[in-house]
Each structure stands twice: as C-alpha cells, then as structure tokens.
N, C-alpha and C. Protein backbone atom coordinates (compact mmCIF):
# COMPACT_ATOMS: atom_id res chain seq x y z
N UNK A 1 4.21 23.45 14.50
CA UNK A 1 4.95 24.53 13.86
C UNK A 1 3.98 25.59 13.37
N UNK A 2 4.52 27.01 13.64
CA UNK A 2 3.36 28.17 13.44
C UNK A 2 3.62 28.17 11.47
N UNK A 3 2.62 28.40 11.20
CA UNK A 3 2.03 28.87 9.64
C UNK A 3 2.85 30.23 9.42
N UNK A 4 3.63 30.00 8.42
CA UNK A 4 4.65 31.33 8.19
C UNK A 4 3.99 31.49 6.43
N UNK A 5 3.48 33.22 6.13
CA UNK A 5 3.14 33.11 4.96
C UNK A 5 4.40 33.78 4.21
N UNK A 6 4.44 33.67 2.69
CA UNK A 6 5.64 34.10 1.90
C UNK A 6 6.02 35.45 2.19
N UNK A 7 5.24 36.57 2.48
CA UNK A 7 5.95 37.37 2.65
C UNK A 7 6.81 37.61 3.96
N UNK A 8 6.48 36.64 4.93
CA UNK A 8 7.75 36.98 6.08
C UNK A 8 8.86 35.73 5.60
N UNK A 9 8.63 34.81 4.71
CA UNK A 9 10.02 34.27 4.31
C UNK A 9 10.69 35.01 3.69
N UNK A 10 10.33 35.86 2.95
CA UNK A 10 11.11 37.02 2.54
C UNK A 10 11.24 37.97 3.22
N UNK A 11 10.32 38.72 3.82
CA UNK A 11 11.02 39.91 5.00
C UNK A 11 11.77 38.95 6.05
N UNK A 12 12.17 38.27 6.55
CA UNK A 12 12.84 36.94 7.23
C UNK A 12 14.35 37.03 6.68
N UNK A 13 14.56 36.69 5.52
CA UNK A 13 15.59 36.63 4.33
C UNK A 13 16.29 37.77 4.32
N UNK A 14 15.51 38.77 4.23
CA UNK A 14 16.02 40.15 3.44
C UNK A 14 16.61 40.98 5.26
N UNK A 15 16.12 40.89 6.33
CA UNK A 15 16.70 40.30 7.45
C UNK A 15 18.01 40.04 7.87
N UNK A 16 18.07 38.83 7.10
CA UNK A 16 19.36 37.85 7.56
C UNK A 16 20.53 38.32 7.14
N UNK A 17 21.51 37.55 7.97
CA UNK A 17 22.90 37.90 7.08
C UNK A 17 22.67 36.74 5.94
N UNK A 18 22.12 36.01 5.35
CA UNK A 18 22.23 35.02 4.45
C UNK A 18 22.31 35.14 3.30
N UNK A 19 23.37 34.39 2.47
CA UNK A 19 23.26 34.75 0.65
C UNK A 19 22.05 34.05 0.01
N UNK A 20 21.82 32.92 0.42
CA UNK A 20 20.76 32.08 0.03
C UNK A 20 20.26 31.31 0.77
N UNK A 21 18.68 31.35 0.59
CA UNK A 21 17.34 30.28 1.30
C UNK A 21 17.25 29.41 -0.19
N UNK A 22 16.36 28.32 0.28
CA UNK A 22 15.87 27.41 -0.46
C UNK A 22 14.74 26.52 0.32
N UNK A 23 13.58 27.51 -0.56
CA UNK A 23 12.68 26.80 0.93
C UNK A 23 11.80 25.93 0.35
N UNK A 24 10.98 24.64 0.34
CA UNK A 24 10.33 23.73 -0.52
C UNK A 24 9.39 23.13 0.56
N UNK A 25 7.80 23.32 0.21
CA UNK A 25 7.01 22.68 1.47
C UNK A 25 5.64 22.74 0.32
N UNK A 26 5.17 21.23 0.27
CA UNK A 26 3.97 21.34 -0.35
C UNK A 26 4.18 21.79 -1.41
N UNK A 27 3.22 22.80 -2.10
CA UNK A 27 3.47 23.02 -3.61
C UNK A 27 3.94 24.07 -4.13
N UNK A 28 4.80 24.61 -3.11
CA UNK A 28 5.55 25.66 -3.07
C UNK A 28 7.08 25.15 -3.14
N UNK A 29 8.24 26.29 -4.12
CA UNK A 29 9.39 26.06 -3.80
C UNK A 29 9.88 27.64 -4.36
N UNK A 30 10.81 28.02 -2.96
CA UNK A 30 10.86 29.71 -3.09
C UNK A 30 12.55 29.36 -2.94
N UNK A 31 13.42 30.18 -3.62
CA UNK A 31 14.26 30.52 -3.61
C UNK A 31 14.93 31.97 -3.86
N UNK A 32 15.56 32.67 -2.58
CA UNK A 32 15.53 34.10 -2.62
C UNK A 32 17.76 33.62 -2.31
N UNK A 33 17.80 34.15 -3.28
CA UNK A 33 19.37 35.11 -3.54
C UNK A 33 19.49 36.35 -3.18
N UNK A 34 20.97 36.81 -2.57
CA UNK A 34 21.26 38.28 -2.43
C UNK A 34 22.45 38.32 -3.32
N UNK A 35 22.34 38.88 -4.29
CA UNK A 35 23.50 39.51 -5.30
C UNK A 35 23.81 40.78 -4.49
N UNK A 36 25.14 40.44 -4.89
CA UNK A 36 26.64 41.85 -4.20
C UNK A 36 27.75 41.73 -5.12
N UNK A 37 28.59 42.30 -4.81
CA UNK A 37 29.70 42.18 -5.86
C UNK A 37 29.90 42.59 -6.83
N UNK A 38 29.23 43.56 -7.42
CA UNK A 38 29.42 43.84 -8.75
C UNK A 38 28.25 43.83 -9.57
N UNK A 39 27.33 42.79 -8.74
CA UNK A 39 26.32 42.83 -10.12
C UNK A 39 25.32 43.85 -10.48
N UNK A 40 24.52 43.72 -11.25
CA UNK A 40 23.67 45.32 -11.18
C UNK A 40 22.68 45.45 -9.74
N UNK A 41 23.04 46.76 -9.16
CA UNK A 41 21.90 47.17 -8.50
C UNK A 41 21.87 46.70 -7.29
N UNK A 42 23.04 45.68 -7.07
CA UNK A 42 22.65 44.80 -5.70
C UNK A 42 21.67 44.47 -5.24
N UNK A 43 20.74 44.46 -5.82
CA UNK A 43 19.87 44.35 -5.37
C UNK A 43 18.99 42.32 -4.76
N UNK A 44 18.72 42.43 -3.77
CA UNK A 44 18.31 40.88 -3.69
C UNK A 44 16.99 40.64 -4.26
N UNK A 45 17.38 39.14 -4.81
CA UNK A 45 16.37 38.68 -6.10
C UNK A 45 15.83 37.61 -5.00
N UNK A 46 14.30 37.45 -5.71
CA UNK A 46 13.62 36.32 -5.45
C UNK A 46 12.89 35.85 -6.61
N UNK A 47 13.60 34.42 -6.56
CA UNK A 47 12.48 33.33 -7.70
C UNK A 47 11.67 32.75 -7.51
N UNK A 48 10.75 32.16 -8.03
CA UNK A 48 9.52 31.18 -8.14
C UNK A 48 9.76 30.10 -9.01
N UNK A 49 9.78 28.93 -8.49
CA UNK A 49 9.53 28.24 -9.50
C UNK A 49 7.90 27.60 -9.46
N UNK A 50 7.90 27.12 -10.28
CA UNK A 50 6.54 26.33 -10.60
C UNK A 50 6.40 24.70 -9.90
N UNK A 51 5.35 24.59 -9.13
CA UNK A 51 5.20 23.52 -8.31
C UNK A 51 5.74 22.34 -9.30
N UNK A 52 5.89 21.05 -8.29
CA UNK A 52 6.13 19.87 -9.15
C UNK A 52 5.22 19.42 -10.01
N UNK A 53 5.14 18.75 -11.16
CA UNK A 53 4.32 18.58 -12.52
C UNK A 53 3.51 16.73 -11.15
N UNK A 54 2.21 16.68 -10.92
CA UNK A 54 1.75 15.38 -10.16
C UNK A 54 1.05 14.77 -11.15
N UNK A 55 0.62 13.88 -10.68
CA UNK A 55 -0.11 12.91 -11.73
C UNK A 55 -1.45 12.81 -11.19
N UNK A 56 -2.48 13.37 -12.37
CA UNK A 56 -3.68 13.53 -12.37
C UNK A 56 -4.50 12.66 -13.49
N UNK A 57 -5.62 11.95 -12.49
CA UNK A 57 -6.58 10.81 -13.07
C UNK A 57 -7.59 11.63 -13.43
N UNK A 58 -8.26 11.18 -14.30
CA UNK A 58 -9.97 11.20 -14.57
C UNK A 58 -10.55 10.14 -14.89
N UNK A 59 -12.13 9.88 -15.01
CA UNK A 59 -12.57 8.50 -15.07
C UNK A 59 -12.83 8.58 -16.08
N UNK A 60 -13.20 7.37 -17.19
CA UNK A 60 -13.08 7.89 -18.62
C UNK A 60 -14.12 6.74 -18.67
N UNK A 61 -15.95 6.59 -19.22
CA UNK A 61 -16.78 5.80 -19.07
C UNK A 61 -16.91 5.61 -20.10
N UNK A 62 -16.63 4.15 -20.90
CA UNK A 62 -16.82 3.07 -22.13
C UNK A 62 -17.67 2.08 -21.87
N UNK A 63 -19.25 2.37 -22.56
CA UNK A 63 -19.76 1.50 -22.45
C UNK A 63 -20.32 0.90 -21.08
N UNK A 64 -20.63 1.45 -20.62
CA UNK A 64 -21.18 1.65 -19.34
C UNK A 64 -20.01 1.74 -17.96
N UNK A 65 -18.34 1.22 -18.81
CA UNK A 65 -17.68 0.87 -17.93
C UNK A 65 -16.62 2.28 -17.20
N UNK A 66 -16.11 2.18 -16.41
CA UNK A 66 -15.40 3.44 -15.60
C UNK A 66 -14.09 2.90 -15.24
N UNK A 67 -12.88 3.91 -15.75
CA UNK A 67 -11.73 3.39 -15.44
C UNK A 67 -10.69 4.75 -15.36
N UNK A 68 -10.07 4.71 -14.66
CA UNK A 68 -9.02 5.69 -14.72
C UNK A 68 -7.59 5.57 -15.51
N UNK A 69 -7.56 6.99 -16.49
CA UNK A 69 -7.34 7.23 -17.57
C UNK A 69 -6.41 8.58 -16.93
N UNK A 70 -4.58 8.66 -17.19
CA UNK A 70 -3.71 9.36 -16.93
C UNK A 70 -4.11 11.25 -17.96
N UNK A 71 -4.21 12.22 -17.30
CA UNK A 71 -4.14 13.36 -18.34
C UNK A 71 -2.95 13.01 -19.40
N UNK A 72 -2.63 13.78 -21.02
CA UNK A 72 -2.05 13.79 -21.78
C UNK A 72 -0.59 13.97 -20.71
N UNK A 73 -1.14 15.09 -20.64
CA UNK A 73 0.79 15.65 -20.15
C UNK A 73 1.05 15.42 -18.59
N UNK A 74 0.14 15.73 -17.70
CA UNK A 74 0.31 15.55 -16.33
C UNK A 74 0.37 14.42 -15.78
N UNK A 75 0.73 12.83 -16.68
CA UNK A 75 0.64 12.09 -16.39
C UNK A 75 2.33 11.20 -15.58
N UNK A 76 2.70 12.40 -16.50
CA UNK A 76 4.72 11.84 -16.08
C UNK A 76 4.90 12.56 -14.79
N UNK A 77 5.73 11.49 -14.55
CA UNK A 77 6.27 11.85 -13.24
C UNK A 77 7.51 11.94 -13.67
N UNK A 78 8.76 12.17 -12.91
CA UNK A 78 10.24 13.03 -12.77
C UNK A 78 10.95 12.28 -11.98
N UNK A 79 12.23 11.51 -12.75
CA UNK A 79 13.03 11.10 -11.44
C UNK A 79 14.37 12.08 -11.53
N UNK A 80 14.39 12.37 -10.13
CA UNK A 80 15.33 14.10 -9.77
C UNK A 80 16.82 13.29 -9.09
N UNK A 81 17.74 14.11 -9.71
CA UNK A 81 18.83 13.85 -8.99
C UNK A 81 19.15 13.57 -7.29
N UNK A 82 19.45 13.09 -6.86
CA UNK A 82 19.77 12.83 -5.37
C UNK A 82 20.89 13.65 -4.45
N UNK A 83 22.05 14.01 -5.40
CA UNK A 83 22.73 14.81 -5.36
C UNK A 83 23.28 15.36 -6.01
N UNK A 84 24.63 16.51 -6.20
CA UNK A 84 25.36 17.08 -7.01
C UNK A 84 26.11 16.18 -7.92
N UNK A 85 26.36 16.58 -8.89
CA UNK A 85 27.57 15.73 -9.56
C UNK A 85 27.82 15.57 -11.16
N UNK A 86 28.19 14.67 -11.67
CA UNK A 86 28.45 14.73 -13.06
C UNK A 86 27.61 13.61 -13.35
N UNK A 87 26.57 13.74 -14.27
CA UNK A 87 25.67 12.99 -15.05
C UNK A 87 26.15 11.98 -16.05
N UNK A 88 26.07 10.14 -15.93
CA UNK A 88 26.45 9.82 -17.03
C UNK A 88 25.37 8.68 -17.53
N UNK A 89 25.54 8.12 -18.81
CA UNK A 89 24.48 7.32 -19.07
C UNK A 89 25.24 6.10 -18.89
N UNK A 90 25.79 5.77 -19.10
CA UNK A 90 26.66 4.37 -19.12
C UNK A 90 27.84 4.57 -17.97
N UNK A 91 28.42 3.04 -17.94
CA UNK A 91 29.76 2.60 -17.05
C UNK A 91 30.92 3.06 -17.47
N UNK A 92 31.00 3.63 -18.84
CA UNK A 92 32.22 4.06 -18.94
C UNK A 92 31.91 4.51 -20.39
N UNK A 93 32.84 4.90 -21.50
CA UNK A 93 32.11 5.49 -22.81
C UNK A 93 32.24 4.33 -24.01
N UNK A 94 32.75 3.41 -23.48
CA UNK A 94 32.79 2.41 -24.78
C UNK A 94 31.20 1.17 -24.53
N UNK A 95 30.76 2.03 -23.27
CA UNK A 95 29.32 0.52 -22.78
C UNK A 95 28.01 1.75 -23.12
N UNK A 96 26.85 0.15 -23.42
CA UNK A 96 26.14 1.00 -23.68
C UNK A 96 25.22 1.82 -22.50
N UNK A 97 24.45 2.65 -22.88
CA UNK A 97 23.91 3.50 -21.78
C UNK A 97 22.54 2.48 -21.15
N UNK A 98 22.67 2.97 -19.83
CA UNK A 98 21.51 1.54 -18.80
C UNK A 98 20.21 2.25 -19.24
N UNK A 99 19.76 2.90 -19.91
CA UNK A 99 18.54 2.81 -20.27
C UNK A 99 18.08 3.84 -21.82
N UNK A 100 17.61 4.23 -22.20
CA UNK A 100 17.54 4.88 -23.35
C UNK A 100 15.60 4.74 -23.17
N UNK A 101 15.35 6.28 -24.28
CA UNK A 101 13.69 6.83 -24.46
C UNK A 101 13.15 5.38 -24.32
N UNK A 102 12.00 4.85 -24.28
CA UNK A 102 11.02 4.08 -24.27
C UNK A 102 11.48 2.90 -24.01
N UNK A 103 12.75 2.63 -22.55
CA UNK A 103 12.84 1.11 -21.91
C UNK A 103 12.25 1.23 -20.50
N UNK A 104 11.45 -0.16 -20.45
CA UNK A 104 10.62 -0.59 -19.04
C UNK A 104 11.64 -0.93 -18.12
N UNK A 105 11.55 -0.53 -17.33
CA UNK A 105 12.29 -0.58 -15.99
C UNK A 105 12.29 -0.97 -14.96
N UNK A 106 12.33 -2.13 -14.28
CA UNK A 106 12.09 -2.38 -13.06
C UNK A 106 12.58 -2.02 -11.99
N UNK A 107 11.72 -1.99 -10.76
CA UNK A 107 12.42 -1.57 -9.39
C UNK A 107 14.30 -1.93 -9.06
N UNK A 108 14.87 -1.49 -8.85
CA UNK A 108 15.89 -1.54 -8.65
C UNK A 108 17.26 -1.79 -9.84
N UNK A 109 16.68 -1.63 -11.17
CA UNK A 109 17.72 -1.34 -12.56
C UNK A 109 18.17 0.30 -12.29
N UNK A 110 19.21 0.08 -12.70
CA UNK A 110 20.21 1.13 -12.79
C UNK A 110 20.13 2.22 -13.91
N UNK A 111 19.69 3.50 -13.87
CA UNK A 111 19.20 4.57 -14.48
C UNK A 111 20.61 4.82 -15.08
N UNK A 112 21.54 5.61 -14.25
CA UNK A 112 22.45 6.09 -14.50
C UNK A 112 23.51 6.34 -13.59
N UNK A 113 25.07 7.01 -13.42
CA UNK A 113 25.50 7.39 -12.47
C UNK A 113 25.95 8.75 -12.23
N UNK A 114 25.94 8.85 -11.19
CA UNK A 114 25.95 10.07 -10.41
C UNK A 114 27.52 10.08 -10.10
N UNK A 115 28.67 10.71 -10.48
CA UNK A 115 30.06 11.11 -10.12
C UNK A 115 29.77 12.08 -8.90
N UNK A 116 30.55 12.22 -7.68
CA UNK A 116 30.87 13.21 -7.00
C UNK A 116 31.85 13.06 -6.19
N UNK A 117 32.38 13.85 -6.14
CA UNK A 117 34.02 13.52 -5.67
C UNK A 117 34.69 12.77 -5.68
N UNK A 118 35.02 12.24 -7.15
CA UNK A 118 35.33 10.79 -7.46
C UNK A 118 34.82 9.97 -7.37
N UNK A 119 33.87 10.21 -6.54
CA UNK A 119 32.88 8.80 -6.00
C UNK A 119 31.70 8.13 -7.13
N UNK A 120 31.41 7.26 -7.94
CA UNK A 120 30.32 6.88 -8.65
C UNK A 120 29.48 6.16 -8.19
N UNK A 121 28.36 6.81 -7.91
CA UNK A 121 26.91 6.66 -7.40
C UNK A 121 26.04 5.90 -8.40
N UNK A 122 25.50 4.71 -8.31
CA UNK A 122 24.52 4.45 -9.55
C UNK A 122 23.13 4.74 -8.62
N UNK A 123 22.18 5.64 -10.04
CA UNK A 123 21.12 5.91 -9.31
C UNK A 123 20.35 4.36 -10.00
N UNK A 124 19.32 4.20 -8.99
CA UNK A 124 18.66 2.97 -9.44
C UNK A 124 16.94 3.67 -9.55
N UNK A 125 16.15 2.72 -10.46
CA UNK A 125 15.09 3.02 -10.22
C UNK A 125 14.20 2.18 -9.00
N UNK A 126 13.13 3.52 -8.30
CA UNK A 126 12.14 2.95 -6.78
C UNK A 126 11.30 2.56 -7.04
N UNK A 127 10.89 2.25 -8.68
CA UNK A 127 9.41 1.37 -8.91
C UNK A 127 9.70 1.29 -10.59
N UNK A 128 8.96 0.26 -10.93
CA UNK A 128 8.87 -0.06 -12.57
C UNK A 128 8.29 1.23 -12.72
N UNK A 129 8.70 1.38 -14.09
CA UNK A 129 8.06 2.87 -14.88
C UNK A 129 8.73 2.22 -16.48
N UNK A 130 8.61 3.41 -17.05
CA UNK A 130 8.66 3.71 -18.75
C UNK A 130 9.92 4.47 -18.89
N UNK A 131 10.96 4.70 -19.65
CA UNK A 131 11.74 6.41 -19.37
C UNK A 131 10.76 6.80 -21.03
N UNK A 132 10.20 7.89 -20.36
CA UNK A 132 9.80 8.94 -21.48
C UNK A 132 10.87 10.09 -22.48
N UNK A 133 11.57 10.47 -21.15
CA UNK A 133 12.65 11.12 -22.02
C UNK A 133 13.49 11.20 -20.84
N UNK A 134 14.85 11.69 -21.48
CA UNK A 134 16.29 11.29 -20.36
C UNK A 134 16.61 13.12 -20.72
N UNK A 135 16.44 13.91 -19.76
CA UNK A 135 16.11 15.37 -19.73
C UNK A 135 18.03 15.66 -19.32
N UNK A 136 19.26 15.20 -19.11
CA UNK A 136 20.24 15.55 -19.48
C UNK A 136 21.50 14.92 -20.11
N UNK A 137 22.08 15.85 -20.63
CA UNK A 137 22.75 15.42 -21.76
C UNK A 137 24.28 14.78 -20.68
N UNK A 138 24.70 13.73 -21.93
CA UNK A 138 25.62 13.00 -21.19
C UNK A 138 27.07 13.83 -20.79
N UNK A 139 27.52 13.96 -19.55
CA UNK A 139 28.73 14.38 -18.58
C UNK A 139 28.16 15.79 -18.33
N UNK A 140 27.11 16.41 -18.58
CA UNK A 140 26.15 17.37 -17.65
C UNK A 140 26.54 17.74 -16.09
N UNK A 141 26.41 18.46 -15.58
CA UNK A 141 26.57 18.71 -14.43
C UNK A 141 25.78 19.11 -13.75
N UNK A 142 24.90 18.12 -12.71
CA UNK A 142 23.47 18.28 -12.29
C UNK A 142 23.42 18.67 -10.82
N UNK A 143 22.23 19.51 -10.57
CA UNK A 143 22.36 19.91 -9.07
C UNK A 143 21.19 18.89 -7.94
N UNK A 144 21.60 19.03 -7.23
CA UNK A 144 20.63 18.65 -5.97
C UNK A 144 19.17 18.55 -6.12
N UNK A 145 18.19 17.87 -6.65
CA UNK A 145 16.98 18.43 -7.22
C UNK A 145 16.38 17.93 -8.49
N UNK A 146 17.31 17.82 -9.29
CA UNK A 146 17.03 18.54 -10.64
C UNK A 146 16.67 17.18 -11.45
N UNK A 147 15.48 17.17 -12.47
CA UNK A 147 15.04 15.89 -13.17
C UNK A 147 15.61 16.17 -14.05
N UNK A 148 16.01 14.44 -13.76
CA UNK A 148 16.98 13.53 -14.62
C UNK A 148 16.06 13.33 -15.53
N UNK A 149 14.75 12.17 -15.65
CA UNK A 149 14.39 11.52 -16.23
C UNK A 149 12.70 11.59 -16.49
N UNK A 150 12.50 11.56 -17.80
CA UNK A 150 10.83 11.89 -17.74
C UNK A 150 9.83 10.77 -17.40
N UNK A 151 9.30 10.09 -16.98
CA UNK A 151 8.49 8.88 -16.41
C UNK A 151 7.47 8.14 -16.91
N UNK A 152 6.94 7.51 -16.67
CA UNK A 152 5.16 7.24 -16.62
C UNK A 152 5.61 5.47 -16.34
N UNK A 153 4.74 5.46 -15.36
CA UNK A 153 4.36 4.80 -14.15
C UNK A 153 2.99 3.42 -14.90
C-alpha cells in the first residue's frame, strides 16, 4: 500500500462527496466532518485527536539491581468500548456493579454491559489488570472506540 501523507487525506476528503472519514493507523487518528445545514460558515472541519496514552518502562537501578518500573501516568492502559450502545455497571439496578475503582480482574470477568438494540453484550476482561478508574457514568451512551475503563496491567 502507497504512503498517503495527511494532507491528501484531507485534500482526498474535501474531494469527496462524503460527510465523514475516520481514519486511525499507528499513532495517528484523523477525523474530518463536513458541516451543512445551517451551521456557521459551512464550512468543513477537521479534528485531531491525541494518539493513544501506551505504556512506557524505564529501568530503575537499586543497589546494583535493574528492573523495570511503569512511568507515573503513562503506565495505564484503556479498555475501549467494542461497540455503540448504552453503558451499564451491573445486571440490572438492584445487583451490584461487576467491578468498581481498585478490583483485580481476571482474564475473562465481566467488566460491564454493553445494550444495543436490545441486545446485552457483557464486555469481559482480555487479561488480568487493576480497574483504576471506570471513565463512564452509569446508562451513558458510548460510541465505537471510546474508554470505558482506566487500567494497569
């Protein structure tokens, strides 16, 4: 595949008949909108967001010894929604919620569920971790993408 740089994803875009791209590769994630309708200026917008937050080591030497030691903040990782839908913490509102701030988790325990079209999805967790923080609020409405849950591994 030929090397396409950002500005022909946008001259590309601005191009198209398209309302919206959503383009995500490496440590890039570009999302260009065309507002019409009313809004100011018509003009078509492009956002940036900020790459994904990775987890970065350093060696930290005690005593002659060397071990790898997580940065303060870059150490969490993000577990992101899978799909659209309605966010819940528990099975129903009288149970309690499957995990809460600072419970260990093993591979395959049940985070939370995912509603979408009636359908209830339980997301599970893909490896033991920590939950650091639970980043939405309960019956939320979450998109394609979007972290659920704060981590550390």
């Amino acid at each position: 595949m030929k090397d396409i740089t950002l500005e022909e994803i946008i001259d590309r875009f601005e191009d198209s008949s398209l309302s919206e791209l959503d383009v995500s590769f490496k440590d890039l994630h570009v999302i260009c909108k065309r507002y019409t309708n009313g809004l100011p200026n018509s003009e078509d917008n492009v956002a940036f967001s900020e790459p994904p937050v990775k987890k970065t080591k350093t060696k930290r030497v005690i005593e002659g010894k060397s071990e790898e030691v997580c940065n303060d903040v870059e150490c969490f990782n993000t577990i992101t929604s899978p799909l659209v839908g309605t966010f819940y913490t528990a099975p129903s509102p009288d149970s309690p919620p499957f995990v809460k701030k600072g419970d260990k988790v093993k591979k395959g325990d049940t985070l939370c569920i995912l509603e979408a079209m009636k359908m209830m999805n339980e997301l599970t967790a893909e490896e033991d971790c920590t939950i650091e923080e639970i980043l939405i609020p309960e019956a939320a409405l979450v998109e394609f993408g979007q972290p659920l849950f704060k981590v550390k591994n």
